[in-house]
Protein backbone atom coordinates (compact mmCIF):
# COMPACT_ATOMS: atom_id res chain seq x y z
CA UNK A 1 148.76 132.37 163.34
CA UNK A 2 148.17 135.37 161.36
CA UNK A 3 150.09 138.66 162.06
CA UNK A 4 148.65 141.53 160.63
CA UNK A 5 150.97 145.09 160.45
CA UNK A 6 150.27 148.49 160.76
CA UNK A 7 151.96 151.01 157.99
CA UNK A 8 151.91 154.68 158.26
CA UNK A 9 151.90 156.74 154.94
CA UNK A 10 155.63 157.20 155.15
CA UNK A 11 156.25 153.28 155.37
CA UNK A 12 154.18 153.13 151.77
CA UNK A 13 154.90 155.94 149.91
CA UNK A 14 157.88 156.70 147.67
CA UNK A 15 160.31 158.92 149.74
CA UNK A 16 160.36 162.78 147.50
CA UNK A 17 162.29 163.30 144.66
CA UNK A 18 164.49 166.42 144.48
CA UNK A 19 162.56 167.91 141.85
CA UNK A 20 159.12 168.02 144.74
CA UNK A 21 161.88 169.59 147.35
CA UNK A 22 162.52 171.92 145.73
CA UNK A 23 159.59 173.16 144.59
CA UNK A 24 158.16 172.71 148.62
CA UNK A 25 161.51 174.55 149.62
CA UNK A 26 160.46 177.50 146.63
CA UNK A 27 157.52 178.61 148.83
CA UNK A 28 158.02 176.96 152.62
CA UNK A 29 161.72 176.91 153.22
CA UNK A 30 163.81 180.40 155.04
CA UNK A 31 167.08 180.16 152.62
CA UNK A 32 168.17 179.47 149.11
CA UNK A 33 167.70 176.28 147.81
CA UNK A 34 169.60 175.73 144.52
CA UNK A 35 168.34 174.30 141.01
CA UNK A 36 170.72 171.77 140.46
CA UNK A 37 173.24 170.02 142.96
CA UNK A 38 172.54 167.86 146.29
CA UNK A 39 170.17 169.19 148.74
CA UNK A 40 171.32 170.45 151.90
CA UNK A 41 170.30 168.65 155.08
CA UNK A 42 168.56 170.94 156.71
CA UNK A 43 166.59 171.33 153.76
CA UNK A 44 165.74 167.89 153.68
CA UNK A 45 165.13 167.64 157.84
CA UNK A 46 162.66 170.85 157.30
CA UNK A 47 160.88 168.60 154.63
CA UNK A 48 160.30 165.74 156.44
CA UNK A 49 159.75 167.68 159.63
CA UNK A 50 156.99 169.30 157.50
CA UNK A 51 155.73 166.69 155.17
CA UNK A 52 156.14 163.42 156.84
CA UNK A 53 157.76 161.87 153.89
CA UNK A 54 161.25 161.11 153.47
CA UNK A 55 163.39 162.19 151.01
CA UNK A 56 165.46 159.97 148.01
């Protein structure tokens, strides 16, 4: 019996690096995002919310 699956683009793709959210958060996100440091949540919810992909 062969099963065959279904993936979405978020189930194949590499989840973001900081370094891309950032630079979405630069011109899409309401707030300051830092350069260095861990990324807030809501930054990375508003991302994902936005992008579909996940974050690292």
């Amino acid at each position: 019996m062969n099963e065959t699956t279904t993936e979405t683009a978020t189930e194949t793709e590499a989840p973001a690096t900081a370094k891309e959210v950032r630079t979405w958060a630069a011109v899409n996100f309401r707030g300051h995002v830092g350069a260095r440091g861990r990324l807030a949540g809501d930054v990375k919810a508003a991302f994902t919310e936005a992008t579909g992909r996940q974050v690292a």
